[in-house]
N, C-alpha and C. Protein backbone atom coordinates (compact mmCIF):
# COMPACT_ATOMS: atom_id res chain seq x y z
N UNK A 1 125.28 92.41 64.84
CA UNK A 1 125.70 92.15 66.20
C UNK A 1 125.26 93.30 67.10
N UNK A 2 124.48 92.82 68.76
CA UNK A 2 123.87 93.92 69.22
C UNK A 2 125.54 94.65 70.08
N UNK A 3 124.84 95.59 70.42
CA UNK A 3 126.12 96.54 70.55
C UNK A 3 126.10 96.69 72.43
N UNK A 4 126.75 96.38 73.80
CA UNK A 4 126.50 96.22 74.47
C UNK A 4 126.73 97.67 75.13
N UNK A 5 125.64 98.46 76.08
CA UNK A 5 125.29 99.70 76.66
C UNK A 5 125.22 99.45 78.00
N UNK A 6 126.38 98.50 78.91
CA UNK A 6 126.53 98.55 80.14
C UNK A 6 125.49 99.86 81.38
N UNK A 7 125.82 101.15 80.93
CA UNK A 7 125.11 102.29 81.64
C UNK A 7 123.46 101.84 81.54
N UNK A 8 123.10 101.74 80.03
CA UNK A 8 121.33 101.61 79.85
C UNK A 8 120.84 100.49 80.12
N UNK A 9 122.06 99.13 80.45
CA UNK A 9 121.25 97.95 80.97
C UNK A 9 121.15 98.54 82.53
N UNK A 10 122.13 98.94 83.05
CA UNK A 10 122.02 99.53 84.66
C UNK A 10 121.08 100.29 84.67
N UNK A 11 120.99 101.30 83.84
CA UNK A 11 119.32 102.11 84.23
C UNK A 11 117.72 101.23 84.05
N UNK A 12 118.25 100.09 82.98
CA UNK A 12 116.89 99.64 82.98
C UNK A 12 116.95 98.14 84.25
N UNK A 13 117.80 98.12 84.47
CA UNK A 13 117.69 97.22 86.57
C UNK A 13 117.13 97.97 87.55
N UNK A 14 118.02 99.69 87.25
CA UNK A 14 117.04 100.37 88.20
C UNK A 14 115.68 100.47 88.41
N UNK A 15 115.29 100.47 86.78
CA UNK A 15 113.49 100.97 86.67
C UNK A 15 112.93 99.54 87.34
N UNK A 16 113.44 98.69 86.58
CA UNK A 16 112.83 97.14 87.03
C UNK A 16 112.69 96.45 88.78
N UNK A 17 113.82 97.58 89.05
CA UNK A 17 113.92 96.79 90.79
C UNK A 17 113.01 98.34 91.59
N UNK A 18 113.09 99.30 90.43
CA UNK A 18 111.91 100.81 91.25
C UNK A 18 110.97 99.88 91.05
N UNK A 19 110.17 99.33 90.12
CA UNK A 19 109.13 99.00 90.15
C UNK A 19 109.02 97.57 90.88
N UNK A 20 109.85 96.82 91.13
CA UNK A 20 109.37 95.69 92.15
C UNK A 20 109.72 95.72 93.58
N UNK A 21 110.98 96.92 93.99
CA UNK A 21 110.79 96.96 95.39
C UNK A 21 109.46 98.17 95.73
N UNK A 22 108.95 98.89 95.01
CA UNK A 22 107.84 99.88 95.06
C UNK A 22 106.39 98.90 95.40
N UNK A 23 106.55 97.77 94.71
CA UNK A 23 105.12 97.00 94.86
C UNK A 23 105.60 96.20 96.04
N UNK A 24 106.71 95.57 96.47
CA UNK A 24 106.90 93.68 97.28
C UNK A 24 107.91 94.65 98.39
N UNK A 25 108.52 95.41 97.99
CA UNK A 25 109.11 95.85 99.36
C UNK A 25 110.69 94.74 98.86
N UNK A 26 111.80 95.37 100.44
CA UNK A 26 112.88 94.39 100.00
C UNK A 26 112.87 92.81 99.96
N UNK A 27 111.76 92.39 101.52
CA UNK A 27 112.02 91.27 101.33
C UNK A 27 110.94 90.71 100.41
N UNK A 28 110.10 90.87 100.07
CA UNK A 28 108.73 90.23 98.77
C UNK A 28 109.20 90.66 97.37
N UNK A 29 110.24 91.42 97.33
CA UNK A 29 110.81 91.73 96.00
C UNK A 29 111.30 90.30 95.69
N UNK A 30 111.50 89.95 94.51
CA UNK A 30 112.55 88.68 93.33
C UNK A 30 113.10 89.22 92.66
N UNK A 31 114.32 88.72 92.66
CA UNK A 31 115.29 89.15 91.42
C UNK A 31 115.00 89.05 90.13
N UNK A 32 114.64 87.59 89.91
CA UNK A 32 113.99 86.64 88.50
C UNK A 32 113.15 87.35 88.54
N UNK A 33 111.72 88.38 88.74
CA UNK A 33 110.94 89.49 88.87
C UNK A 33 111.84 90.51 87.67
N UNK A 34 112.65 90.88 88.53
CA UNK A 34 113.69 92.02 88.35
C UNK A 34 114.03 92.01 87.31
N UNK A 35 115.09 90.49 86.64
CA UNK A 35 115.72 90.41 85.52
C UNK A 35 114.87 90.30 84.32
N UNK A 36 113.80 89.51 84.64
CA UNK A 36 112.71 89.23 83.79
C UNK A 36 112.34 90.54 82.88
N UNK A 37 111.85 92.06 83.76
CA UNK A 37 111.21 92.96 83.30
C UNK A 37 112.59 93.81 82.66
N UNK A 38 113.40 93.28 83.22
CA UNK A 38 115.00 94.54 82.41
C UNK A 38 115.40 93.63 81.49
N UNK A 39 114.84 92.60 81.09
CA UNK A 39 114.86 91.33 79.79
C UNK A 39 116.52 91.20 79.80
N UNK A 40 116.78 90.23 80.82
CA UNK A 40 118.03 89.82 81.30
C UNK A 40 118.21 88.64 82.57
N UNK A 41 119.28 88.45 82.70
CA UNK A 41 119.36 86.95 83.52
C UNK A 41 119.27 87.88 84.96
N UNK A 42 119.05 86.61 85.92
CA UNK A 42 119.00 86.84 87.17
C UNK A 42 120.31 87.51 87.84
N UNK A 43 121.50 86.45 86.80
CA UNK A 43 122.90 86.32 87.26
C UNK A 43 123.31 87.58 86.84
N UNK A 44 122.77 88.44 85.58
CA UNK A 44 123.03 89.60 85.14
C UNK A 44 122.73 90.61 86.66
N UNK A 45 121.96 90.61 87.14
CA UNK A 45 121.44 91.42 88.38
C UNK A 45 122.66 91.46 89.20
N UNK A 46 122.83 90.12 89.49
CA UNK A 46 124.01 89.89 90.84
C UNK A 46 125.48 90.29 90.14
N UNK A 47 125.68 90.20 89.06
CA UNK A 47 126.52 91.34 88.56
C UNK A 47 126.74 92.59 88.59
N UNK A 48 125.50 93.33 88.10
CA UNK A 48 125.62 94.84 88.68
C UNK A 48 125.51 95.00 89.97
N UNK A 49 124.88 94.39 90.66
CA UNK A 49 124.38 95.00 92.19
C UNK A 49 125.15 93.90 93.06
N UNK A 50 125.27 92.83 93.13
CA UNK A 50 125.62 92.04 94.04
C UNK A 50 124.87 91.09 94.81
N UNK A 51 123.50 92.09 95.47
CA UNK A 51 123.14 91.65 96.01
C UNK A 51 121.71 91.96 95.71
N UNK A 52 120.31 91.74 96.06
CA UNK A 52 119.27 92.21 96.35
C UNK A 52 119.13 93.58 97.28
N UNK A 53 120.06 93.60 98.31
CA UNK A 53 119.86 94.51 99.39
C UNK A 53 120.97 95.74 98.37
N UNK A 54 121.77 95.42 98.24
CA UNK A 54 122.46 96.22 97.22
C UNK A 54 121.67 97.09 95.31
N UNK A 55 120.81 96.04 94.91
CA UNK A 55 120.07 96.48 94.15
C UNK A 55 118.84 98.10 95.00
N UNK A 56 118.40 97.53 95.99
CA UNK A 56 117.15 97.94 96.73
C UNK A 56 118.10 99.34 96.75
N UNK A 57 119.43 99.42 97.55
CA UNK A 57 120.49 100.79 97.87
C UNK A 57 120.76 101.27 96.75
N UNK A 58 120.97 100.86 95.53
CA UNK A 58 120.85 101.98 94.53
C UNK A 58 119.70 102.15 93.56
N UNK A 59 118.41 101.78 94.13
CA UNK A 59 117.42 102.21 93.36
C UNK A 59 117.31 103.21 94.41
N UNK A 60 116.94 103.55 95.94
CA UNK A 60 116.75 103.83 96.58
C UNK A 60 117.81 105.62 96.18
N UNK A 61 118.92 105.47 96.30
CA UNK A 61 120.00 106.37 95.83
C UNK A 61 119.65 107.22 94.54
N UNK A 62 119.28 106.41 93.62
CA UNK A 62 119.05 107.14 92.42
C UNK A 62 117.78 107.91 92.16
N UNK A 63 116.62 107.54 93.10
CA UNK A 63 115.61 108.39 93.20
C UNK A 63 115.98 109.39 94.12
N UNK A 64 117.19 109.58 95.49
CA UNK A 64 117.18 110.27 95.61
C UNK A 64 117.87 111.61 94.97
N UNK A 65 118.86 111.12 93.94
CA UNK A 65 119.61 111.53 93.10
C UNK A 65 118.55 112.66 92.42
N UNK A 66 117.72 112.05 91.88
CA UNK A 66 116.65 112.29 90.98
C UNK A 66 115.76 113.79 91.98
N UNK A 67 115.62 113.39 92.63
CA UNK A 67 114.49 114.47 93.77
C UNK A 67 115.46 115.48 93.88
N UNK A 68 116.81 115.53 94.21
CA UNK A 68 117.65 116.11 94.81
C UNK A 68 117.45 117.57 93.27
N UNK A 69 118.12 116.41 92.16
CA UNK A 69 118.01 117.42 90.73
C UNK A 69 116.71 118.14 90.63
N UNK A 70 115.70 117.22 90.13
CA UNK A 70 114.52 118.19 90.01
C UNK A 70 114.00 118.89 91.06
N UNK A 71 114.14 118.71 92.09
CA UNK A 71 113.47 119.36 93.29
C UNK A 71 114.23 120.02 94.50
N UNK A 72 115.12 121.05 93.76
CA UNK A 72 116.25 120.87 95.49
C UNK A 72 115.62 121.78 96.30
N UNK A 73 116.20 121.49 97.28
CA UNK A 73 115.37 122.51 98.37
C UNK A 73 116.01 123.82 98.27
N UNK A 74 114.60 124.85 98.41
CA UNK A 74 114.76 126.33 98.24
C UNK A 74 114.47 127.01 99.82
N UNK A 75 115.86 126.92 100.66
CA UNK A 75 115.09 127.28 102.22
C UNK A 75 114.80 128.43 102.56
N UNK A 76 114.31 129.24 101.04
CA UNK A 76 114.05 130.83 101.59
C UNK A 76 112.32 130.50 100.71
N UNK A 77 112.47 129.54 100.33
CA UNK A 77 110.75 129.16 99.95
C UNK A 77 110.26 127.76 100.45
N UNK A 78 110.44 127.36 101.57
CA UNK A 78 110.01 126.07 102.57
C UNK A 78 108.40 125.72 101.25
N UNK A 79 107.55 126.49 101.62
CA UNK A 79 106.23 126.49 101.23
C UNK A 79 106.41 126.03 99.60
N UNK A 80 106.93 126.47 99.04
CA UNK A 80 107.40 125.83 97.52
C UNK A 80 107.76 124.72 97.24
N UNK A 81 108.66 124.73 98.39
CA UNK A 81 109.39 123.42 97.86
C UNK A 81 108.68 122.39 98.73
N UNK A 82 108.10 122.02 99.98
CA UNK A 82 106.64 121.04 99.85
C UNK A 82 106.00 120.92 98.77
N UNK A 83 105.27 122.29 98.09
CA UNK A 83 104.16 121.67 96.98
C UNK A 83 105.18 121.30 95.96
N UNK A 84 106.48 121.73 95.43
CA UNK A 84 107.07 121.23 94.50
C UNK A 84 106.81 119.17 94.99
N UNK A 85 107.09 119.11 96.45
CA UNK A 85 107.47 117.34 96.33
C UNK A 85 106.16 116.80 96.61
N UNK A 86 105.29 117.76 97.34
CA UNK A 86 103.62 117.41 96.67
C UNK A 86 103.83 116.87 95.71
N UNK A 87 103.64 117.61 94.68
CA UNK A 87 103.55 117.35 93.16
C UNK A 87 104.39 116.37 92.16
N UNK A 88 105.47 116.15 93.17
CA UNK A 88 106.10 115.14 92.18
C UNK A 88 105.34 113.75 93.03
N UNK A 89 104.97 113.50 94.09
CA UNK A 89 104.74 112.29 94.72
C UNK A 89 103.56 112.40 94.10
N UNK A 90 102.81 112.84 93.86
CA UNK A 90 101.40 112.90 93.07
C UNK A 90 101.74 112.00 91.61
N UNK A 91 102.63 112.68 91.18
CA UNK A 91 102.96 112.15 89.65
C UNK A 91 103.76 111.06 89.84
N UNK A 92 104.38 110.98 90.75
CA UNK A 92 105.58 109.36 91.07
C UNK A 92 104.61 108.48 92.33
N UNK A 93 103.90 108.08 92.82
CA UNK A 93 103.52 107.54 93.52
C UNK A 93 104.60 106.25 94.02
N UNK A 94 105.57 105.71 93.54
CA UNK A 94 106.03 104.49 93.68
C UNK A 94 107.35 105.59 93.97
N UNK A 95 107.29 106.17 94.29
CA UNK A 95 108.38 107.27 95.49
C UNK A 95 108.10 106.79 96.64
N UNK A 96 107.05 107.55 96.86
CA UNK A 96 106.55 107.52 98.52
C UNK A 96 106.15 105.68 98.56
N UNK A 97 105.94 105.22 98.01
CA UNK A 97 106.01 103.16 98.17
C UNK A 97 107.66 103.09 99.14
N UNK A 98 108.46 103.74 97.62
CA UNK A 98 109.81 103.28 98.17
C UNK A 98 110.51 104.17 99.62
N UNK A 99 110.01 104.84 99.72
CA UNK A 99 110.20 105.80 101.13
C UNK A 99 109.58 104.48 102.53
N UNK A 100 108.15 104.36 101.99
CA UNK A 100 107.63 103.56 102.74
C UNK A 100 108.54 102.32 103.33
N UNK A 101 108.79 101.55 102.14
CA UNK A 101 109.37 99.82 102.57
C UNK A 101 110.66 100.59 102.93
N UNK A 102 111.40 101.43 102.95
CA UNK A 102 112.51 101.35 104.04
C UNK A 102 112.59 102.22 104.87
N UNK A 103 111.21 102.84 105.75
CA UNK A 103 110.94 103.72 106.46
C UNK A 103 110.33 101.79 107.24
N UNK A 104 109.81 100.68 106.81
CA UNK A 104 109.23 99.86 107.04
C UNK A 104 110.55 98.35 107.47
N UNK A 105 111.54 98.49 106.64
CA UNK A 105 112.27 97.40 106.14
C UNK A 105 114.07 97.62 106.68
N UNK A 106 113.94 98.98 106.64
CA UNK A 106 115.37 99.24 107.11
C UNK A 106 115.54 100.34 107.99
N UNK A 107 114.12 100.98 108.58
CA UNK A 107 114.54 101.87 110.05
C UNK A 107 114.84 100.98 110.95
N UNK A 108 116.10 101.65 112.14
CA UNK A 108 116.42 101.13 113.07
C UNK A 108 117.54 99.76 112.87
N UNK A 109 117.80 99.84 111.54
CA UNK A 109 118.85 98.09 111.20
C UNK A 109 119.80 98.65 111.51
N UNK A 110 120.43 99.90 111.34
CA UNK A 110 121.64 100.62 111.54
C UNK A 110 122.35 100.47 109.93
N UNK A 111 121.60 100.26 109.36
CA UNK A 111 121.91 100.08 107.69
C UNK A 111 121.12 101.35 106.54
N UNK A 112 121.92 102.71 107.20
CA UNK A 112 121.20 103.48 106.39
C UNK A 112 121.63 103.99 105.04
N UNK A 113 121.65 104.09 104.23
CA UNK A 113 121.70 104.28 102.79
C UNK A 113 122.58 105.59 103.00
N UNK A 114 124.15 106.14 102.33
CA UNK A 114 124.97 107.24 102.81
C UNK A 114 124.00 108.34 102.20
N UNK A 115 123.63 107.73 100.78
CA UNK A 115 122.93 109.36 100.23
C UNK A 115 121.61 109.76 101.14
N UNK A 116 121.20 109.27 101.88
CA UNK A 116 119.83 109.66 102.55
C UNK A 116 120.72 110.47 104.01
N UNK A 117 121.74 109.69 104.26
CA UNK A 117 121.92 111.02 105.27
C UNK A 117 123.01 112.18 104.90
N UNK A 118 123.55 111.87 103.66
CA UNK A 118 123.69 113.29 102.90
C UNK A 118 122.83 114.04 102.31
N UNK A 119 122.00 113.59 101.73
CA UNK A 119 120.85 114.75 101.36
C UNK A 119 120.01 115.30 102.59
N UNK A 120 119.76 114.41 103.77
CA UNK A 120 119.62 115.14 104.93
C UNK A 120 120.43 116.29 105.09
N UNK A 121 121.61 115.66 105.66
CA UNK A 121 122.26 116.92 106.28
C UNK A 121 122.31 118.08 105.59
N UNK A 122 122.25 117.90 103.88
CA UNK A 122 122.42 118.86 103.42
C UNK A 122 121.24 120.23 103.23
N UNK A 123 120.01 119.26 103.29
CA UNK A 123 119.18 119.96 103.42
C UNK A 123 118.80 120.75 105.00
N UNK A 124 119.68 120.30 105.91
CA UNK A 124 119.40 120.43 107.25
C UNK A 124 119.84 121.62 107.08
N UNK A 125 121.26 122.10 106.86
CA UNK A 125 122.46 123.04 106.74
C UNK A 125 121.61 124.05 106.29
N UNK A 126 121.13 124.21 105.02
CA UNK A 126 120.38 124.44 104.31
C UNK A 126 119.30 125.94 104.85
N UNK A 127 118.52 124.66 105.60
CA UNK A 127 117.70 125.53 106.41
C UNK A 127 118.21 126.37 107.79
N UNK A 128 119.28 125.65 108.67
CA UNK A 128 119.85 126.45 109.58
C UNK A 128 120.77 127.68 109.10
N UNK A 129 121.16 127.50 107.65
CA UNK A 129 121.62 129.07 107.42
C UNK A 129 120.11 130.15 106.86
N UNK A 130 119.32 129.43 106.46
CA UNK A 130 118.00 130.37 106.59
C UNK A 130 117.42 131.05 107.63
N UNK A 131 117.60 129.80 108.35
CA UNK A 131 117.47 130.51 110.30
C UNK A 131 118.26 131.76 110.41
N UNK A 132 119.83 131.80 110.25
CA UNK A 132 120.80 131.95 110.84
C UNK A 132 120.62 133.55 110.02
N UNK A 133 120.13 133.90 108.67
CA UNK A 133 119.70 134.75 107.34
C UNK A 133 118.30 135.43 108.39
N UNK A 134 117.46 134.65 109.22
CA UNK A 134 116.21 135.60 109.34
C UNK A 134 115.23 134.87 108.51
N UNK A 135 115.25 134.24 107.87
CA UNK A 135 114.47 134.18 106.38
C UNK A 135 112.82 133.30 106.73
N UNK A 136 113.65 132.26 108.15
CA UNK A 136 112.77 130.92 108.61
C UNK A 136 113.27 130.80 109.89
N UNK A 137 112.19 130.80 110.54
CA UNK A 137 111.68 130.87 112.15
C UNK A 137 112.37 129.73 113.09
N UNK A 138 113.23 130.11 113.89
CA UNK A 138 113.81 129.66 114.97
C UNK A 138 113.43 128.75 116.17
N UNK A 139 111.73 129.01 115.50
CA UNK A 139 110.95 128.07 117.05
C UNK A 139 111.34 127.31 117.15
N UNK A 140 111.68 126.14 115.80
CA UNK A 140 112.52 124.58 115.93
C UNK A 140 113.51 124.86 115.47
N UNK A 141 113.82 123.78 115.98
CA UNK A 141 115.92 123.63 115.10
C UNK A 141 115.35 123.12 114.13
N UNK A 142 116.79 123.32 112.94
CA UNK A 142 116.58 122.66 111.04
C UNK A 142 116.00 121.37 111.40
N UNK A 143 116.38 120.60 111.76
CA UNK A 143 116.35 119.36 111.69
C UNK A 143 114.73 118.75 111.99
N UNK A 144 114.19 119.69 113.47
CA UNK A 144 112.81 119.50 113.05
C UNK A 144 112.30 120.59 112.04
N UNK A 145 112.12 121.30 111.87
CA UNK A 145 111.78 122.12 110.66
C UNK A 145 112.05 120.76 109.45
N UNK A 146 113.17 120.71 109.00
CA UNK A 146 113.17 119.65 107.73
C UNK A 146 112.43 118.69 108.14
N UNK A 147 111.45 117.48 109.10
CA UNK A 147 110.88 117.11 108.99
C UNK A 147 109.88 117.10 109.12
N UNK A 148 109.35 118.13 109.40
CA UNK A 148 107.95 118.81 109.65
C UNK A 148 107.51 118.90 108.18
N UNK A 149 108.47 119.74 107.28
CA UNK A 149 108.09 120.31 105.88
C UNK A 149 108.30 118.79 105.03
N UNK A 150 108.92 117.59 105.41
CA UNK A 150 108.74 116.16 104.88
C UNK A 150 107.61 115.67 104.77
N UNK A 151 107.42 115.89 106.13
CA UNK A 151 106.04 115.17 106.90
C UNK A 151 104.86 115.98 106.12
N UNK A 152 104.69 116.69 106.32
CA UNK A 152 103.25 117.47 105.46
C UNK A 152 103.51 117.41 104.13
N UNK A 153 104.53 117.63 103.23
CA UNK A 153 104.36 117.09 101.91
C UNK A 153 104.01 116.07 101.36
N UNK A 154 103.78 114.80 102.24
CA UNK A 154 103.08 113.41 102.13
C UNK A 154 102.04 113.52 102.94
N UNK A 155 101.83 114.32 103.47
CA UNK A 155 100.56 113.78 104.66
C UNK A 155 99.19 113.10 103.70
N UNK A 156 98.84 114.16 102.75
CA UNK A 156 97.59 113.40 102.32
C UNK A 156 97.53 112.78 101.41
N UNK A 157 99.29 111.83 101.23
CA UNK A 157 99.37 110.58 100.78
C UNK A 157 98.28 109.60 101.29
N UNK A 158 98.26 109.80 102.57
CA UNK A 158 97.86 108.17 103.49
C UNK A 158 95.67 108.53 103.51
N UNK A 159 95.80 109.64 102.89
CA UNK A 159 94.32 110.03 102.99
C UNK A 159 93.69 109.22 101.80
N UNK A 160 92.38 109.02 101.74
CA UNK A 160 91.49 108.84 100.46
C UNK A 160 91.67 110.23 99.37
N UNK A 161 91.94 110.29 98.36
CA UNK A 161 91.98 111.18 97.56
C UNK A 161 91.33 111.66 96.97
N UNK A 162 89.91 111.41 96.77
CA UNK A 162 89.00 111.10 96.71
C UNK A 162 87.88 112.06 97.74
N UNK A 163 88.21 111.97 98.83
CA UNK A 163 88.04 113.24 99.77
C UNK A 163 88.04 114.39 99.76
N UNK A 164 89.25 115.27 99.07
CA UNK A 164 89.64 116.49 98.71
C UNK A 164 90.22 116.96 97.82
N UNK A 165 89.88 117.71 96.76
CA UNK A 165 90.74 117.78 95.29
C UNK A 165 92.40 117.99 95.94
N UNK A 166 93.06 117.96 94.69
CA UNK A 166 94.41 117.73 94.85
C UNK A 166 94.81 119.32 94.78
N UNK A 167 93.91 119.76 94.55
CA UNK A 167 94.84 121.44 94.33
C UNK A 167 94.43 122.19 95.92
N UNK A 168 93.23 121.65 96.51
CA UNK A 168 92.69 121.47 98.02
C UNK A 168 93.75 121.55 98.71
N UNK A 169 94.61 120.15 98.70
CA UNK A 169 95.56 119.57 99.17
C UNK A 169 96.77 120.14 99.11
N UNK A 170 97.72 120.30 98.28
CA UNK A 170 98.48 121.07 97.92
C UNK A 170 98.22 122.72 98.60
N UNK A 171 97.22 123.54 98.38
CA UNK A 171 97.31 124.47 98.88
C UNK A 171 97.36 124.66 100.92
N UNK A 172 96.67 123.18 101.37
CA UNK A 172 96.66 122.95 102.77
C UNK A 172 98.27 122.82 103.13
N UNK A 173 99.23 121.96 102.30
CA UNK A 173 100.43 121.75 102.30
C UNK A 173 101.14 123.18 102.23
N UNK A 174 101.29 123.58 101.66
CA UNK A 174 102.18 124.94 100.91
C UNK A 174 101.54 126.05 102.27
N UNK A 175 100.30 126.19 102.18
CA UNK A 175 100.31 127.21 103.69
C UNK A 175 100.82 126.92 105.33
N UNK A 176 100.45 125.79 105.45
CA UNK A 176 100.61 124.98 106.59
C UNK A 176 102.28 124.97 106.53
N UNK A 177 103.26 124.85 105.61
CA UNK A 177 104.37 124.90 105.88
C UNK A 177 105.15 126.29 105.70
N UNK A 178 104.24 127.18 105.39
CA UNK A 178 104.31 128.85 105.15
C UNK A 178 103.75 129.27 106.61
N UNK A 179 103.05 128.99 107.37
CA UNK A 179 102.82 129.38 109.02
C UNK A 179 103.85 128.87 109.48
N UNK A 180 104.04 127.27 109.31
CA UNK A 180 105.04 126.78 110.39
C UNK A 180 106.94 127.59 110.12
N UNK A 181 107.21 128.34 108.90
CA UNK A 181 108.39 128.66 108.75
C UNK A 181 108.74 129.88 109.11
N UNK A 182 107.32 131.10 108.60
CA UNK A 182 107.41 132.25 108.89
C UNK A 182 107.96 132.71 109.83
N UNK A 183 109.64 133.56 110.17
CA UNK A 183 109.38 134.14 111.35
C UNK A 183 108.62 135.04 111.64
């Protein structure tokens, strides 16, 4: 008799709905997609999650969970911690997908995911006591500072890659956010 692992069927919905809201987005995503690849019913899905839009909020959550652990922000090394999320979007590509479809799917709904504006703020805080330390430059407030150092850690996502080696890239990232922090 198989032995039932409630937690590892939930992690393997997560991987299954990372990998189909990463390719179809929320609304081109399927559940039957979903359940299919976590080798389980549809109805199994709407059990854990409820909903589709509810599945999409904790895959969405748990990668940020995930970034938060391996990658937290170091605001006395801005320049690090870009090439650190360089480097993981390099190796995760179906990150920056899922950044995409709800930078695409759910800006502006007024439906924002709580952990995305807690790991904001936290990273905001973050950097305004670096300000507040000397450590990182006052020209902007945290808030643009934290998306400046967002923004250039993906920038040459949207490029051909193909164009410029990746260690090219990375080092354009990591300085470029080492001028913009320096006081």
């Amino acid at each position: 008799m198989a032995i039932r692992d409630p937690e590892a069927k939930r992690q393997q919905l997560l991987a299954a709905g990372l990998s189909e809201f990463a390719a179809y987005g929320i609304a081109g995503a399927r559940i039957d997609r979903i359940a299919k690849l976590a080798g389980c019913s549809a109805g199994l899905v709407y059990s854990y999650f409820g909903s589709k839009d509810e599945l999409f909020e904790a895959v969405f959550e748990d990668i940020i969970a995930r970034t938060l652990a391996e990658i937290p922000i170091t605001p006395d090394d801005l320049p690090g911690y870009a090439g650190r999320l360089f480097d993981s979007y390099e190796r995760h590509p179906e990150m920056i997908r899922m950044i995409t479809w709800y930078q695409l799917e759910r800006a502006g709904t007024g439906a924002a995911i709580p952990a995305v504006l807690a790991a904001t703020r936290a990273k905001t805080e973050a950097i305004r006591g670096a300000q507040h330390a000397g450590t990182v430059s006052t020209r902007f407030d945290a808030e643009q500072v934290l998306a400046m150092v967002l923004n250039m850690s993906v920038m040459w996502l949207t490029q051909l890659p193909e164009a410029v080696s990746t260690d090219y890239r990375r080092t354009t990232i990591v300085e470029g956010v080492r001028r913009l922090v320096e006081p």
